[in-house]
PDB file of N, CA and C in Angstrom:
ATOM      1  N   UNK A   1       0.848  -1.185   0.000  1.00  0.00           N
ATOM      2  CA  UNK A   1       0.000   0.000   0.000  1.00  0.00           C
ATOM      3  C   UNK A   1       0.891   1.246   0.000  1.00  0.00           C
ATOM      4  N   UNK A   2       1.081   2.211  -0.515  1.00  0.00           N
ATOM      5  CA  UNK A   2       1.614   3.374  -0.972  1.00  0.00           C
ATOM      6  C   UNK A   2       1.259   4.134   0.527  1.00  0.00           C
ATOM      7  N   UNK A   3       2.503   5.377   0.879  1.00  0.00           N
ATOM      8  CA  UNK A   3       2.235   5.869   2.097  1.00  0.00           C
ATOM      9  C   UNK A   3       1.221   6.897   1.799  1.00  0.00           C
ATOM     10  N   UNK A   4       0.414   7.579   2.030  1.00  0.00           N
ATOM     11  CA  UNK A   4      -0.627   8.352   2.262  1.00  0.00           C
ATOM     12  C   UNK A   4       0.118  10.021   2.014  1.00  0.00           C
ATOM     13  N   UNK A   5      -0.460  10.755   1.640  1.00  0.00           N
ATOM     14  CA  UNK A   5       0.386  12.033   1.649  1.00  0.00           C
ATOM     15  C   UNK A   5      -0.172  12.718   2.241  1.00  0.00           C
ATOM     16  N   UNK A   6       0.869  14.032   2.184  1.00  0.00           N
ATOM     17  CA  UNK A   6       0.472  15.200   3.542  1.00  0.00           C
ATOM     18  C   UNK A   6      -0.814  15.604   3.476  1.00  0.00           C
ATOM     19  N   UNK A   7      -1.482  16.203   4.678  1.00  0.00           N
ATOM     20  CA  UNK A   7      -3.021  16.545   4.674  1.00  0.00           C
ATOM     21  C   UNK A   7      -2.389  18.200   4.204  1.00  0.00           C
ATOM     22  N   UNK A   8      -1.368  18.230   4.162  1.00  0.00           N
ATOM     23  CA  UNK A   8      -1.185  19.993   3.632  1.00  0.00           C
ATOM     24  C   UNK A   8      -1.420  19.733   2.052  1.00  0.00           C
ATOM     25  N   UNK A   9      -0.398  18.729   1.471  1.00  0.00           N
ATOM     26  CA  UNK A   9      -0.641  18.738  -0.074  1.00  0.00           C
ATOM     27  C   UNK A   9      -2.255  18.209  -0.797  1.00  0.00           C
ATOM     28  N   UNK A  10      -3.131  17.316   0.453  1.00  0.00           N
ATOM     29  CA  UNK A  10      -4.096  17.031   0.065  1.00  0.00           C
ATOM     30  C   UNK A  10      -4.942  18.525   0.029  1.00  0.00           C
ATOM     31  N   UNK A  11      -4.836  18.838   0.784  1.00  0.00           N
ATOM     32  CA  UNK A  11      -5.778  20.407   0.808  1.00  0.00           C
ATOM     33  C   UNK A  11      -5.451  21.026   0.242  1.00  0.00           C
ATOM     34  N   UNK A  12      -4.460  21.350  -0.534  1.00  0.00           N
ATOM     35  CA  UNK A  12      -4.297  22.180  -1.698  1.00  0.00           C
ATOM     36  C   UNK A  12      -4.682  21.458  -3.161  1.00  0.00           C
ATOM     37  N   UNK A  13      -4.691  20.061  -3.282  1.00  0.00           N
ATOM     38  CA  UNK A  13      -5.120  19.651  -4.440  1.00  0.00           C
ATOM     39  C   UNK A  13      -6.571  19.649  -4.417  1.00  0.00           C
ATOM     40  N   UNK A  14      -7.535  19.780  -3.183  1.00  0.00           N
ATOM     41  CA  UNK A  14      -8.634  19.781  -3.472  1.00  0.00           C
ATOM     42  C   UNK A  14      -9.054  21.217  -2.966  1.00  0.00           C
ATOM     43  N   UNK A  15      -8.002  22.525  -2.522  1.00  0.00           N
ATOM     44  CA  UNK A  15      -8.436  23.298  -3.165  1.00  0.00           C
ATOM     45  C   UNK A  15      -8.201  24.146  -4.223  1.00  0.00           C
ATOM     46  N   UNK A  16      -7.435  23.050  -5.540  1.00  0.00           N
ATOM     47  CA  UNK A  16      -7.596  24.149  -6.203  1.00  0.00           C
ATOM     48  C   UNK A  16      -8.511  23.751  -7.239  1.00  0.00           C
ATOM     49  N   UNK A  17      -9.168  22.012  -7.189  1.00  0.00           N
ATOM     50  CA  UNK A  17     -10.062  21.316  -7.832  1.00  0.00           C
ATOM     51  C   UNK A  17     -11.330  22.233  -7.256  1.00  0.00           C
ATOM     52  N   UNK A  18     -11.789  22.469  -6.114  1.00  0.00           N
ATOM     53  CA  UNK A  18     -12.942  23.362  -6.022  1.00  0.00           C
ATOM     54  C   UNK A  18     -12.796  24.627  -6.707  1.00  0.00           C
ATOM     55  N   UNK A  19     -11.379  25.488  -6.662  1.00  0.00           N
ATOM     56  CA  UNK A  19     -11.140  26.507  -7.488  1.00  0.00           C
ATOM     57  C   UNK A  19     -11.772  26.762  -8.857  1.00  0.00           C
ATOM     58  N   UNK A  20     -11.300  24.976  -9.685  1.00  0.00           N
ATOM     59  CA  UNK A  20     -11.613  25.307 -10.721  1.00  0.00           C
ATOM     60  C   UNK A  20     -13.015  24.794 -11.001  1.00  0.00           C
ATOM     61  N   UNK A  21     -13.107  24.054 -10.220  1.00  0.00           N
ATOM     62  CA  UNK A  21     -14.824  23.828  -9.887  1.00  0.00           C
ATOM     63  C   UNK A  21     -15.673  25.589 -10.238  1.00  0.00           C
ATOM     64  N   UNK A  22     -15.194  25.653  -9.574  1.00  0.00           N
ATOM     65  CA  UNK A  22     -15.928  27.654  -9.982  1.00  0.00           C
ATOM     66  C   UNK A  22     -15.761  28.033 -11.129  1.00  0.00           C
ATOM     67  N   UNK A  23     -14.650  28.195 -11.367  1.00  0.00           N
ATOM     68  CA  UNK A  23     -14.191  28.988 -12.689  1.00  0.00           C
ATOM     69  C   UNK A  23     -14.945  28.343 -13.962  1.00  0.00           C
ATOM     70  N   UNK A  24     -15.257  27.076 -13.477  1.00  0.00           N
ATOM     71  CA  UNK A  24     -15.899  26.336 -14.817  1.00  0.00           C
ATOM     72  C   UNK A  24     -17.547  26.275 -14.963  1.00  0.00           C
ATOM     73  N   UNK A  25     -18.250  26.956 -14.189  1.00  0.00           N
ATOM     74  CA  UNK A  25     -19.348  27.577 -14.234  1.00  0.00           C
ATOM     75  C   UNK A  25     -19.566  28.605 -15.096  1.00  0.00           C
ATOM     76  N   UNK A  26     -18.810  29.559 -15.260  1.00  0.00           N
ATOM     77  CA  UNK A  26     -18.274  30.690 -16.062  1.00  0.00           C
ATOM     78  C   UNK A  26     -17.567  30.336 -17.786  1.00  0.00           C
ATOM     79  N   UNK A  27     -17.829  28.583 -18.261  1.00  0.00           N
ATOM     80  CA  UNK A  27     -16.702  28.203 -18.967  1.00  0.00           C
ATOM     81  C   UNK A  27     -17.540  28.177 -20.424  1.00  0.00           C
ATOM     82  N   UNK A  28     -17.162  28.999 -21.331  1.00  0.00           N
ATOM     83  CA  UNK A  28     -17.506  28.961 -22.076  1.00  0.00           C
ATOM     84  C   UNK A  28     -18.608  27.984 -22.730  1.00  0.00           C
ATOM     85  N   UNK A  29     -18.252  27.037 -22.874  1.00  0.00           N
ATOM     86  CA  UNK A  29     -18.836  25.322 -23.345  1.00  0.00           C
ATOM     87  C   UNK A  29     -19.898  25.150 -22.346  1.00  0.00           C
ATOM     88  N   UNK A  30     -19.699  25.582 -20.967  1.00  0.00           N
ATOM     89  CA  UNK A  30     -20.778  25.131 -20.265  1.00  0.00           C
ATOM     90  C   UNK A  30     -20.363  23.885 -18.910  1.00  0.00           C
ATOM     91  N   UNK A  31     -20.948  24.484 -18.181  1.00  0.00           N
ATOM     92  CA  UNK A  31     -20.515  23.273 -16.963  1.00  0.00           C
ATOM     93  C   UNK A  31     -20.605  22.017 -17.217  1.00  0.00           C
ATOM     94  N   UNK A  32     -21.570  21.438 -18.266  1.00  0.00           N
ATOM     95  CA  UNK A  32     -21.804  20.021 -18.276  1.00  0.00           C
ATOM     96  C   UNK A  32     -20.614  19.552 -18.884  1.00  0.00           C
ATOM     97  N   UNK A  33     -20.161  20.317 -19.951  1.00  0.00           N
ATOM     98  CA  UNK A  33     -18.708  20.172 -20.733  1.00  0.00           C
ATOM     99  C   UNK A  33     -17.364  20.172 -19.955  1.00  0.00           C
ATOM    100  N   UNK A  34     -17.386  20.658 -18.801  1.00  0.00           N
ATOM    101  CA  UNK A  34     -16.177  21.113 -18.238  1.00  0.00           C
ATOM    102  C   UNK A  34     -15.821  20.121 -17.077  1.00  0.00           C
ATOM    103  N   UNK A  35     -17.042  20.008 -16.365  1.00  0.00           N
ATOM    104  CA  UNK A  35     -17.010  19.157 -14.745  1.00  0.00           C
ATOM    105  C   UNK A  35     -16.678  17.533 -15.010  1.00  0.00           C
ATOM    106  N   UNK A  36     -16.762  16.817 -16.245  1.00  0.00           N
ATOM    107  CA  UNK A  36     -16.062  15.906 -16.890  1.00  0.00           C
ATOM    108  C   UNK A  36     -14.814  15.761 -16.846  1.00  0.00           C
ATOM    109  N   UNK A  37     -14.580  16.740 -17.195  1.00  0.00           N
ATOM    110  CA  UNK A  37     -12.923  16.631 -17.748  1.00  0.00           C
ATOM    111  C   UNK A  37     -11.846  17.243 -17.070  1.00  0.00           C
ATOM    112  N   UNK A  38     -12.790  17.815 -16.257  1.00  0.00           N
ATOM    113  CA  UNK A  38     -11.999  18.787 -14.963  1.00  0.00           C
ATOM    114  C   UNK A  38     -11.643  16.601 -14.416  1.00  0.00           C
ATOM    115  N   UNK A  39     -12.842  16.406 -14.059  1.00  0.00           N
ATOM    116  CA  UNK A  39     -12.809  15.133 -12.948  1.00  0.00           C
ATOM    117  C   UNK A  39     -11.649  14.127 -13.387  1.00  0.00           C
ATOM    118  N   UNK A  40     -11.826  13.812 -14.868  1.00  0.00           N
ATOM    119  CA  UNK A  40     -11.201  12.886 -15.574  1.00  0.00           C
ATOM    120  C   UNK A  40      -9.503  13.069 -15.223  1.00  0.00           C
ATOM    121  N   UNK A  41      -9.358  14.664 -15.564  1.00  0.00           N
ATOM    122  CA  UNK A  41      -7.717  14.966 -15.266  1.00  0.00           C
ATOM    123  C   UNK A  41      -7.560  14.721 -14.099  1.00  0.00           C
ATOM    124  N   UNK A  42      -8.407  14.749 -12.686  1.00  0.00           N
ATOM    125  CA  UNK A  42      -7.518  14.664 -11.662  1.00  0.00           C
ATOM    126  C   UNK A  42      -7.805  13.221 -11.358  1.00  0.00           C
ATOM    127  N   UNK A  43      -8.449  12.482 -12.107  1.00  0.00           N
ATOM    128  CA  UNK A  43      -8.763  11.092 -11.759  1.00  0.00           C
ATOM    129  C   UNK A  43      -7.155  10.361 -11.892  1.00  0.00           C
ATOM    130  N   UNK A  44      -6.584  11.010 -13.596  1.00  0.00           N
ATOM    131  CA  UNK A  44      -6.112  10.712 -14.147  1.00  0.00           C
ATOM    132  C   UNK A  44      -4.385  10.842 -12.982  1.00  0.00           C
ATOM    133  N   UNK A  45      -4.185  11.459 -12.543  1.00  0.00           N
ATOM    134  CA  UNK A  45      -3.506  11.533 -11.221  1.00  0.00           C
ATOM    135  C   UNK A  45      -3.421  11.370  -9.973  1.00  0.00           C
ATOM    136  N   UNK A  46      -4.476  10.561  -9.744  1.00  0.00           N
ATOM    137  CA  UNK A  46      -5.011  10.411  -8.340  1.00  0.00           C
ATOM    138  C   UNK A  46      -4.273   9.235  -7.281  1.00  0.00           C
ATOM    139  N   UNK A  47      -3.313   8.615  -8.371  1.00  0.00           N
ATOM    140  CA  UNK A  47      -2.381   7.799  -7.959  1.00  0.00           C
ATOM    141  C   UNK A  47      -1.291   8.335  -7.596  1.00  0.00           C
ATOM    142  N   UNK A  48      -0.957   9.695  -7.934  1.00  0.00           N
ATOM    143  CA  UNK A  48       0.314   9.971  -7.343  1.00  0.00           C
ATOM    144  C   UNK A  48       0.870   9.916  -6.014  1.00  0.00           C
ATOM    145  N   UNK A  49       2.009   9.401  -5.663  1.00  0.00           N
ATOM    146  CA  UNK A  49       2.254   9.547  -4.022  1.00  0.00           C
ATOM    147  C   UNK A  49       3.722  10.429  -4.055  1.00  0.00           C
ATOM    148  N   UNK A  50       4.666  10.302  -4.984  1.00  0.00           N
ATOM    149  CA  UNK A  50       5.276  11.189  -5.122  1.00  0.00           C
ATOM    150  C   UNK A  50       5.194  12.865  -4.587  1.00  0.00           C
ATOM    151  N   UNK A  51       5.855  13.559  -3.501  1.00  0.00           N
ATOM    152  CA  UNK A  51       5.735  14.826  -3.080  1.00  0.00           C
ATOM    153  C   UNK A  51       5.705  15.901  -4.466  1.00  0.00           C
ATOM    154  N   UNK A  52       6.735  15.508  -4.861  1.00  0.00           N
ATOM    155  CA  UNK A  52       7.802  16.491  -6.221  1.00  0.00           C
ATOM    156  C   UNK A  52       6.095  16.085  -7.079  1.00  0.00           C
ATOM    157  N   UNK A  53       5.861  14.786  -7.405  1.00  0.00           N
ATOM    158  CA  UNK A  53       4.859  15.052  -8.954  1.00  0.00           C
ATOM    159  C   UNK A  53       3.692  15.775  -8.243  1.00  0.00           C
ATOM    160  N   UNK A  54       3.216  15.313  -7.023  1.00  0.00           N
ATOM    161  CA  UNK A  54       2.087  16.294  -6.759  1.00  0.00           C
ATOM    162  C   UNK A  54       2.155  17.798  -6.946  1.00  0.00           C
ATOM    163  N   UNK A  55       3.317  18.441  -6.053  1.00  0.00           N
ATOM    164  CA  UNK A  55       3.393  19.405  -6.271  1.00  0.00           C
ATOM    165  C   UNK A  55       3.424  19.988  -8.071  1.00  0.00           C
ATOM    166  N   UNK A  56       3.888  19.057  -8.862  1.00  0.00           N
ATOM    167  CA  UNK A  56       4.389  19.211 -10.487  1.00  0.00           C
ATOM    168  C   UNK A  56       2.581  19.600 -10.746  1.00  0.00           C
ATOM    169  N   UNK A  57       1.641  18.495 -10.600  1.00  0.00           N
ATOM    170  CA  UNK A  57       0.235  18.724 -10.679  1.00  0.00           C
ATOM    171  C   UNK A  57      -0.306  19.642 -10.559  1.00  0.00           C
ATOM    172  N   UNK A  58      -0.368  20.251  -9.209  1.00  0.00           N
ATOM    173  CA  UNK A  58      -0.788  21.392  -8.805  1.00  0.00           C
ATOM    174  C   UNK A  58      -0.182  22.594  -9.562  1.00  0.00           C
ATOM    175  N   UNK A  59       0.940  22.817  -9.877  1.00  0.00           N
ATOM    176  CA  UNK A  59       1.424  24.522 -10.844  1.00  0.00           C
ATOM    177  C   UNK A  59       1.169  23.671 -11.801  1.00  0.00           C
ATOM    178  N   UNK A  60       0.669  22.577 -12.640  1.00  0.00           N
ATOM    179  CA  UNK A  60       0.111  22.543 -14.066  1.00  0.00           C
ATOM    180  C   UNK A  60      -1.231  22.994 -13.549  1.00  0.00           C
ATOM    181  N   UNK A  61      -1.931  22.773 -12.537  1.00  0.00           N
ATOM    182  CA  UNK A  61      -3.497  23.207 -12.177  1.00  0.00           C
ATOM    183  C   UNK A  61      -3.489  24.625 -12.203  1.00  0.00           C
ATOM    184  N   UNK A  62      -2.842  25.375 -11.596  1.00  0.00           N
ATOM    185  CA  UNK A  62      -2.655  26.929 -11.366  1.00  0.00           C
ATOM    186  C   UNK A  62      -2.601  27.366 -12.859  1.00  0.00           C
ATOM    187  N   UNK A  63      -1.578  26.633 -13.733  1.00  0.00           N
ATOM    188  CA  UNK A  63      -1.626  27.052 -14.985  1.00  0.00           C
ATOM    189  C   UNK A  63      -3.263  27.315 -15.493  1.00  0.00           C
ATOM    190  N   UNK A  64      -3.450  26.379 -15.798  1.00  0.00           N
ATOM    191  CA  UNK A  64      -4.951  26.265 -16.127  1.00  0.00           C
ATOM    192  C   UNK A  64      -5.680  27.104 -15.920  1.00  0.00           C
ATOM    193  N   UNK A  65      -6.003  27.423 -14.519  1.00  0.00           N
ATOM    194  CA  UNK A  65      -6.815  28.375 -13.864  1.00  0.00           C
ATOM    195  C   UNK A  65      -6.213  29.632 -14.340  1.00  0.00           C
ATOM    196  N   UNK A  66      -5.201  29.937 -14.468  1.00  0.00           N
ATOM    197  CA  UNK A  66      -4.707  31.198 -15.507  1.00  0.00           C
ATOM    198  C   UNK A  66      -5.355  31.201 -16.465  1.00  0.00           C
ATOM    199  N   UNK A  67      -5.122  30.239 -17.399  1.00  0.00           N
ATOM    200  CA  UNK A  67      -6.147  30.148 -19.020  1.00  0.00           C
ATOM    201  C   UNK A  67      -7.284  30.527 -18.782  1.00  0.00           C
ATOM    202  N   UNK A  68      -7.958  29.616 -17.992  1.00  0.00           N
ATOM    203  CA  UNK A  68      -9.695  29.739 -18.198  1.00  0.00           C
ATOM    204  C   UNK A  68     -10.175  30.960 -17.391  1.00  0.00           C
ATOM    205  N   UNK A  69      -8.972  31.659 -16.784  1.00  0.00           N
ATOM    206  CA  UNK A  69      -8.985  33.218 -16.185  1.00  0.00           C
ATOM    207  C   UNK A  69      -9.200  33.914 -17.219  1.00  0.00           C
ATOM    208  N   UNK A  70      -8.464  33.746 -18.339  1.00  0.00           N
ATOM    209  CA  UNK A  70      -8.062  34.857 -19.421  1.00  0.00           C
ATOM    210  C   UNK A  70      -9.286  34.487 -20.144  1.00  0.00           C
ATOM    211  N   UNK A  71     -10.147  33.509 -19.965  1.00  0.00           N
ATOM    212  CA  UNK A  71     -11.019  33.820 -21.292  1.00  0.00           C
ATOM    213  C   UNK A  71     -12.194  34.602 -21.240  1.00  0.00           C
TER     214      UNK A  71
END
């Protein structure tokens, strides 16, 4: 079983998934389009236990939330 990670890095990955939880209300295409694929990407990482890739996750997430800022 993989060790469990920090409750600091967990709370920042789920807040910046609520973050973009918001921002994607506002998303062009439409929430039904967005709350998919928002889910899918962090599904798609949800295995990480690595400190370094989580953190790598999270400033690709921040990225994002920049983009769908700018639109």
């Amino acid at each position: 079983m993989p060790p469990p990670i920090s409750p600091e890095l967990r709370y920042e990955v789920i807040a910046i998934y609520k973050e973009l939880l918001n921002l994607g209300r506002d998303y062009p295409q439409g929430f039904d389009y967005f709350r998919p694929r928002l889910h899918k990407a962090f599904m798609a990482n949800a295995g990480l236990r690595d400190e370094q890739s989580i953190r790598q996750g999270i400033e690709r997430a921040k990225f994002v939330q920049k983009e769908i800022e700018a639109l």
